[in-house]
Protein backbone atom coordinates (compact mmCIF):
# COMPACT_ATOMS: atom_id res chain seq x y z
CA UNK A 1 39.90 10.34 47.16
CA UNK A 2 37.88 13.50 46.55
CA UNK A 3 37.35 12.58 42.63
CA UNK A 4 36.58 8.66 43.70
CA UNK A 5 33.90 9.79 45.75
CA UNK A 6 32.26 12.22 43.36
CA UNK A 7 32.07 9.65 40.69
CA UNK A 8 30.79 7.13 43.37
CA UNK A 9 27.98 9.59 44.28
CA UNK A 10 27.28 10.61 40.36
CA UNK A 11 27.29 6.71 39.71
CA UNK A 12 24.80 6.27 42.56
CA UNK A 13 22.67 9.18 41.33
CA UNK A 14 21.83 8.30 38.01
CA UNK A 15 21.55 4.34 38.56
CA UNK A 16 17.62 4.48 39.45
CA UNK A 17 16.82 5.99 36.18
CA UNK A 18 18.96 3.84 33.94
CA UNK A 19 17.66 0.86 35.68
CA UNK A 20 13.98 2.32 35.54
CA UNK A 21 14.79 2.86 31.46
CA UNK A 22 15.81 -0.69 31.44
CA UNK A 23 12.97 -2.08 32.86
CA UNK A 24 11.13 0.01 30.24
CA UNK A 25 12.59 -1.36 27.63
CA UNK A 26 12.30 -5.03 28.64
CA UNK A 27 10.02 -7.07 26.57
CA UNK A 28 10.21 -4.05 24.07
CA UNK A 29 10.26 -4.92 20.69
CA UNK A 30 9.42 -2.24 18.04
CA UNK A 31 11.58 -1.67 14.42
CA UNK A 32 11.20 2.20 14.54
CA UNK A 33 10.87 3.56 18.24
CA UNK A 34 11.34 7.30 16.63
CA UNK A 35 8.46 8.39 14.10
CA UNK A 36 8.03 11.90 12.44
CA UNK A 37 5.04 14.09 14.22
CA UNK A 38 3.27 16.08 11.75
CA UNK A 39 5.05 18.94 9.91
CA UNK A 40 8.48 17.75 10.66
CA UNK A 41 8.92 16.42 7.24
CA UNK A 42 8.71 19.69 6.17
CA UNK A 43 11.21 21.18 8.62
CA UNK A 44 14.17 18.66 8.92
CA UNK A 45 16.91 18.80 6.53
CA UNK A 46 15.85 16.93 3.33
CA UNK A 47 18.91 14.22 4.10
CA UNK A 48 17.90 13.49 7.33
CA UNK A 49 13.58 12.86 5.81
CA UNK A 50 15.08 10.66 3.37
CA UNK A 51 17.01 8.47 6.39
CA UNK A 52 14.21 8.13 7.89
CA UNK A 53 12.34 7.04 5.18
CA UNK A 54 14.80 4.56 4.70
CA UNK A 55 14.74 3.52 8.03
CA UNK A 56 11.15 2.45 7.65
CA UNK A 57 10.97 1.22 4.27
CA UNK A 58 13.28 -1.85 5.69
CA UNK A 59 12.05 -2.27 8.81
CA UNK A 60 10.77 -5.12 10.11
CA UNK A 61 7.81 -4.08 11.61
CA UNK A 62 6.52 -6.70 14.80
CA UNK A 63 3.22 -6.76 16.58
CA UNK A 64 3.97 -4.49 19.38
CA UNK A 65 3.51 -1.86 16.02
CA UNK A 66 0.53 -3.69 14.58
CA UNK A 67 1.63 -6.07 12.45
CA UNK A 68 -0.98 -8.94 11.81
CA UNK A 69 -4.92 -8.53 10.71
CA UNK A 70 -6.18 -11.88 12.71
CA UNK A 71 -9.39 -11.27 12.33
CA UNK A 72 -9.70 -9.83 8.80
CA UNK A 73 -8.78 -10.51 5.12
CA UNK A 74 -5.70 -8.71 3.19
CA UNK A 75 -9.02 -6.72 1.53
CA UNK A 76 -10.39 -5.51 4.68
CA UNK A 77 -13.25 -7.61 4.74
CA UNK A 78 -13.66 -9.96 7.70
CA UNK A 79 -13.08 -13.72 7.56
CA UNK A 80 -15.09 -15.76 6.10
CA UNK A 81 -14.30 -18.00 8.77
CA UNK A 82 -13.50 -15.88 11.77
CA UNK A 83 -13.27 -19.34 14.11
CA UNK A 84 -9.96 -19.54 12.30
CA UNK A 85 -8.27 -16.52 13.05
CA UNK A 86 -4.92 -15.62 11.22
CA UNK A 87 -2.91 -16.05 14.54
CA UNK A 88 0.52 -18.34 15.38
CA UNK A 89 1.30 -20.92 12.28
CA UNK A 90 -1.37 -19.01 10.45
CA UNK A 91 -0.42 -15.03 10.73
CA UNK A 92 1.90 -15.21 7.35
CA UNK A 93 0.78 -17.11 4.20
CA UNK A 94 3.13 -16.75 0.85
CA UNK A 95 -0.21 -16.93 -1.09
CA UNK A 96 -2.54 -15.10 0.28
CA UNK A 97 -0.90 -13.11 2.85
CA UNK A 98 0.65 -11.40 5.26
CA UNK A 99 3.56 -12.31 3.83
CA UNK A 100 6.34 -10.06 4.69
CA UNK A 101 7.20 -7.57 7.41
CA UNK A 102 9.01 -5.21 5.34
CA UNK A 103 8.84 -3.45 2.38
CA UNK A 104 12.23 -4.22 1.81
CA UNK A 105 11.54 -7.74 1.78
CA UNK A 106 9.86 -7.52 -1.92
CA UNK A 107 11.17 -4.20 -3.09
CA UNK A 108 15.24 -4.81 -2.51
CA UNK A 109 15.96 -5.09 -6.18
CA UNK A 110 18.82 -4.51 -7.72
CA UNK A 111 21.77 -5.29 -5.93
CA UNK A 112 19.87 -5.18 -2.45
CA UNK A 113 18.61 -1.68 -2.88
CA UNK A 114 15.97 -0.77 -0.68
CA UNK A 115 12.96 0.38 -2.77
CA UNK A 116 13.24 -0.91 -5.96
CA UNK A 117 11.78 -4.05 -7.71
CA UNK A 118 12.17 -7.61 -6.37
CA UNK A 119 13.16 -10.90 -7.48
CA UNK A 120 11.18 -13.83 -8.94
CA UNK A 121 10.48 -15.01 -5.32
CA UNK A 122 9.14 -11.83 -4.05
CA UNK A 123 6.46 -11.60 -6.98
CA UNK A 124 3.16 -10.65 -5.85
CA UNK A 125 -0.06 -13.00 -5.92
CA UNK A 126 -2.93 -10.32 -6.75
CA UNK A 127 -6.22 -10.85 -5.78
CA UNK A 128 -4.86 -13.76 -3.70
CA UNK A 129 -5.69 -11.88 -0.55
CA UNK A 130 -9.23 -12.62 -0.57
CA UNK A 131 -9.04 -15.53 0.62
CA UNK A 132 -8.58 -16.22 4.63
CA UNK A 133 -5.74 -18.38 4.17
CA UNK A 134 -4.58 -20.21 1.06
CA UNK A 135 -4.40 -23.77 0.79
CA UNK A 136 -5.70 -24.54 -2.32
CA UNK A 137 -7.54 -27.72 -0.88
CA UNK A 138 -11.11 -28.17 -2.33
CA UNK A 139 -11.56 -30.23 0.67
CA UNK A 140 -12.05 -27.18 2.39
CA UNK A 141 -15.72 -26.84 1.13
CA UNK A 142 -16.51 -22.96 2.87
CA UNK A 143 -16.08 -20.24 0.05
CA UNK A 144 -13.09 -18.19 -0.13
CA UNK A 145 -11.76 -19.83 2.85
CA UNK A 146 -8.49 -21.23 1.79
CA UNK A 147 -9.28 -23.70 -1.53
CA UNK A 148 -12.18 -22.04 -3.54
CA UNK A 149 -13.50 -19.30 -4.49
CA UNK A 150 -16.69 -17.09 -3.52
CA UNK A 151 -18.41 -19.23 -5.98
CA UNK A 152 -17.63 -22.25 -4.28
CA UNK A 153 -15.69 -23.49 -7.00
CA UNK A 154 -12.18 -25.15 -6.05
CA UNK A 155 -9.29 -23.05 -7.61
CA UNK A 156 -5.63 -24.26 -8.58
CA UNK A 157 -3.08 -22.16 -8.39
CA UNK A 158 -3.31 -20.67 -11.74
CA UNK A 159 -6.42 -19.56 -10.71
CA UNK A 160 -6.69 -18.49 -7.74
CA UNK A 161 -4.75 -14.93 -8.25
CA UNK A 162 -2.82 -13.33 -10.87
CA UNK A 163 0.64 -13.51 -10.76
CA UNK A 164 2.83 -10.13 -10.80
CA UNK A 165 6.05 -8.71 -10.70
CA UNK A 166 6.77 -6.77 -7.91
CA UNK A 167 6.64 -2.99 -8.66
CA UNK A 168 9.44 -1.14 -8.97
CA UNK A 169 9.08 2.21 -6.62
CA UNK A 170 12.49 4.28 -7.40
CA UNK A 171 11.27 8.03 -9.20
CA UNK A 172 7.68 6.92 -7.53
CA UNK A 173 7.46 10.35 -5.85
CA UNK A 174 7.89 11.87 -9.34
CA UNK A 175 5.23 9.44 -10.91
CA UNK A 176 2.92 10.45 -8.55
CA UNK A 177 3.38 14.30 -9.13
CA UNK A 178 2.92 13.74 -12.50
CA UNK A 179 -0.16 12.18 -12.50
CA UNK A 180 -1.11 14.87 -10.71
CA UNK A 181 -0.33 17.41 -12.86
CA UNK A 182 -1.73 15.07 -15.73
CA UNK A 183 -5.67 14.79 -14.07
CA UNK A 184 -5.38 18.83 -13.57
CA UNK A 185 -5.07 19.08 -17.07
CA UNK A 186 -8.03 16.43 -18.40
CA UNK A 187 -10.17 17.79 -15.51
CA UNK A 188 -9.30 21.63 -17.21
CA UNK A 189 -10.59 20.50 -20.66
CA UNK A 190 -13.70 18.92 -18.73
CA UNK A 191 -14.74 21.94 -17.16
CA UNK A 192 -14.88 23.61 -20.59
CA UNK A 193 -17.36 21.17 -22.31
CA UNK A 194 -20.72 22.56 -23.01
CA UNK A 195 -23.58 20.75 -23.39
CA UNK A 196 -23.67 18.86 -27.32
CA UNK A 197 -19.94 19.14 -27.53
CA UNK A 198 -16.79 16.92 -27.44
CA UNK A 199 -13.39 17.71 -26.67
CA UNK A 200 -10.21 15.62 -27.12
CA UNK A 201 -8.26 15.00 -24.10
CA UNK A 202 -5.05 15.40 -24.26
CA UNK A 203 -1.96 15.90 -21.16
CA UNK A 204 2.03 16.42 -21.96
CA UNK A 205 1.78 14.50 -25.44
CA UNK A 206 -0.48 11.82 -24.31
CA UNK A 207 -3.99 11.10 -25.64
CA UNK A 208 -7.11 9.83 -23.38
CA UNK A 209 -9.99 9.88 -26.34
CA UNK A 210 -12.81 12.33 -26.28
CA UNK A 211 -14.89 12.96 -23.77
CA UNK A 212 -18.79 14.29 -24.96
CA UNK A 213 -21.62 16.07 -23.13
CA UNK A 214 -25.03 15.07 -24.44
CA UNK A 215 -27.87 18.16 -25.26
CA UNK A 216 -28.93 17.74 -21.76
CA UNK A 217 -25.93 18.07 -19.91
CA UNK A 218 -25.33 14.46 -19.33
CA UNK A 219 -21.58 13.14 -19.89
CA UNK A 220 -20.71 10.14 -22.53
CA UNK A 221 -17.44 8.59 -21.33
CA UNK A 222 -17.44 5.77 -23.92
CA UNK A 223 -14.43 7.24 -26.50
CA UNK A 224 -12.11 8.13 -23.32
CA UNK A 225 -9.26 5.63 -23.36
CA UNK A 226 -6.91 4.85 -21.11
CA UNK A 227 -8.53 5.46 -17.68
CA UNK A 228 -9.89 2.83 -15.55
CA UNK A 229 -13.69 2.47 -14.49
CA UNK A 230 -12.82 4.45 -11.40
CA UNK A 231 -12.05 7.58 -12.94
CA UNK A 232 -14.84 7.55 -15.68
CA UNK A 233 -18.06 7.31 -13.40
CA UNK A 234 -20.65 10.03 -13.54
CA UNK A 235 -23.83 11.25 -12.05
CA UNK A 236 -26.54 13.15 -13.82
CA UNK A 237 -24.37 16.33 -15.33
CA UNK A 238 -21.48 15.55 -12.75
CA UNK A 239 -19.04 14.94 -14.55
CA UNK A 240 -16.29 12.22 -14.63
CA UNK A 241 -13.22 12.70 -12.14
CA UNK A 242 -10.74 11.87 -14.99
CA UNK A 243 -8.10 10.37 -12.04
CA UNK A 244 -5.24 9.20 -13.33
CA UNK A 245 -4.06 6.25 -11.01
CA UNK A 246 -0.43 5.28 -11.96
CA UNK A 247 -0.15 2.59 -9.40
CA UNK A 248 -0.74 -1.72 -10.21
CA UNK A 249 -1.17 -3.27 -13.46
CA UNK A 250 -3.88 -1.80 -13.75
CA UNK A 251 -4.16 1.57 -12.82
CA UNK A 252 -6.55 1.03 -9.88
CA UNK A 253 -4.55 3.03 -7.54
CA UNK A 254 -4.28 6.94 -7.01
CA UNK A 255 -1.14 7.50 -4.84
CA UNK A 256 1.55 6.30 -2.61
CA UNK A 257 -0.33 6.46 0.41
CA UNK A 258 -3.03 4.18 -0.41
CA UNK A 259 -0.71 1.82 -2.20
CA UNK A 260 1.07 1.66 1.13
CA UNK A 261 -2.08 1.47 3.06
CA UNK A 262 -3.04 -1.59 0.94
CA UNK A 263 0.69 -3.11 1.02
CA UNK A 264 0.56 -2.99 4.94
CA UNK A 265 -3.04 -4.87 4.71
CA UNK A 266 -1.81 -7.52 2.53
């Protein structure tokens, strides 16, 4: 009788809170209710960073966690149509996105492995996102919209975007480091170009061109090969960054963060 009654009184006890954590969680809907705070990636066992990398990288993330841009297009830029917001029937769109809520749902390839490449069906629809919302309809007669372009000009769907294959991200930590190491090396010979001379650039057996100063300090960029516009601007005798961006087609993009950042806005 003794023991009945202690469990009846523990029972009784602890009811109020696990009907207050309940109520808490009622109407909760979130894929990852646990994130990392800053510096713990650096001070949890390695296997338990990578779990919880995995946990994320197939979630399926839901509004309560900011999924949705209703107001804005996949490249940041607001609507050009903002009476139409990207809301109910019109929050996902194949073609011009959102059109996933997890990374897993492109990058599950092979065999269902979370963070590789994807099938034919998850292939990407670059540059598609600049439009509100896809259609395709030249009907629709307000640029960039859903059926033309910001020329006004209707588009088909050959036109409209360029079709990709989904990227595959395994090693992508090691890709990144790389480049890395790759841009410390061009920007090395850089700093050792005096004015009226060229050097050849050159990083772990792989050659960019030359890169030239003029008599007054001023840089010529226009035998460097293989970096993108990005990487080659310059400014008086400030010289070119010499970036290598391994990420997209082509090589627009600096690191995984950003190419998340931009996945997410898609």
């Amino acid at each position: 009788m003794r023991i009945t009654r202690l469990c009846l009184g523990a029972a009784l006890a602890i009811a109020p809170s696990l009907n207050g954590q309940t109520a808490a969680l009622i109407g909760k809907e979130v894929a990852a209710p646990k994130h990392l705070a800053a510096g713990d990636a650096g001070r949890l066992p390695v296997t338990e960073v990578l779990q919880h990398g995995r946990t994320l990288f197939t979630a399926n993330w839901t509004d309560q966690e900011g999924v949705g841009r209703p107001l804005t297009k996949g490249t940041g830029k607001p609507l050009s149509d903002p009476a139409s917001p990207l809301t109910g029937m019109r929050s996902f769109n194949r073609l011009s996105g959102p059109d996933a809520n997890s990374c897993a749902g492109c990058h599950d390839g092979p065999f269902g492995i979370a963070g590789g490449s994807g099938d034919f069906v998850g292939n990407v629809f670059v540059l598609g996102q600049r439009f509100d919302f896809a259609t395709l309809d030249d009907q629709d007669l307000i640029p960039a919209r859903g059926g033309r372009n910001e020329s006004g000009q209707a588009v088909t769907l050959q036109q409209f975007s360029n079709f990709r294959a989904t990227t595959g991200m395994f090693g992508s930590g090691y890709l990144e480091m790389l480049a890395r190491q790759m841009t410390a090396d061009l920007r090395a010979i850089r700093d050792q170009i005096a004015p009226g001379q060229s050097a050849a650039l050159r990083s772990k057996g792989v050659y960019f061109g030359e890169l030239s100063r003029r008599a007054d300090g001023t840089w010529d960029v226009s035998k460097v090969e293989g970096l993108g516009a990005l990487s080659l601007g310059t400014s008086g005798q400030d010289g070119p960054s010499l970036i290598i961006r391994p990420w997209h087609q082509a090589g627009a993009v600096v690191s995984l963060r950003e190419f998340t950042n931009n996945a997410y806005n898609h």
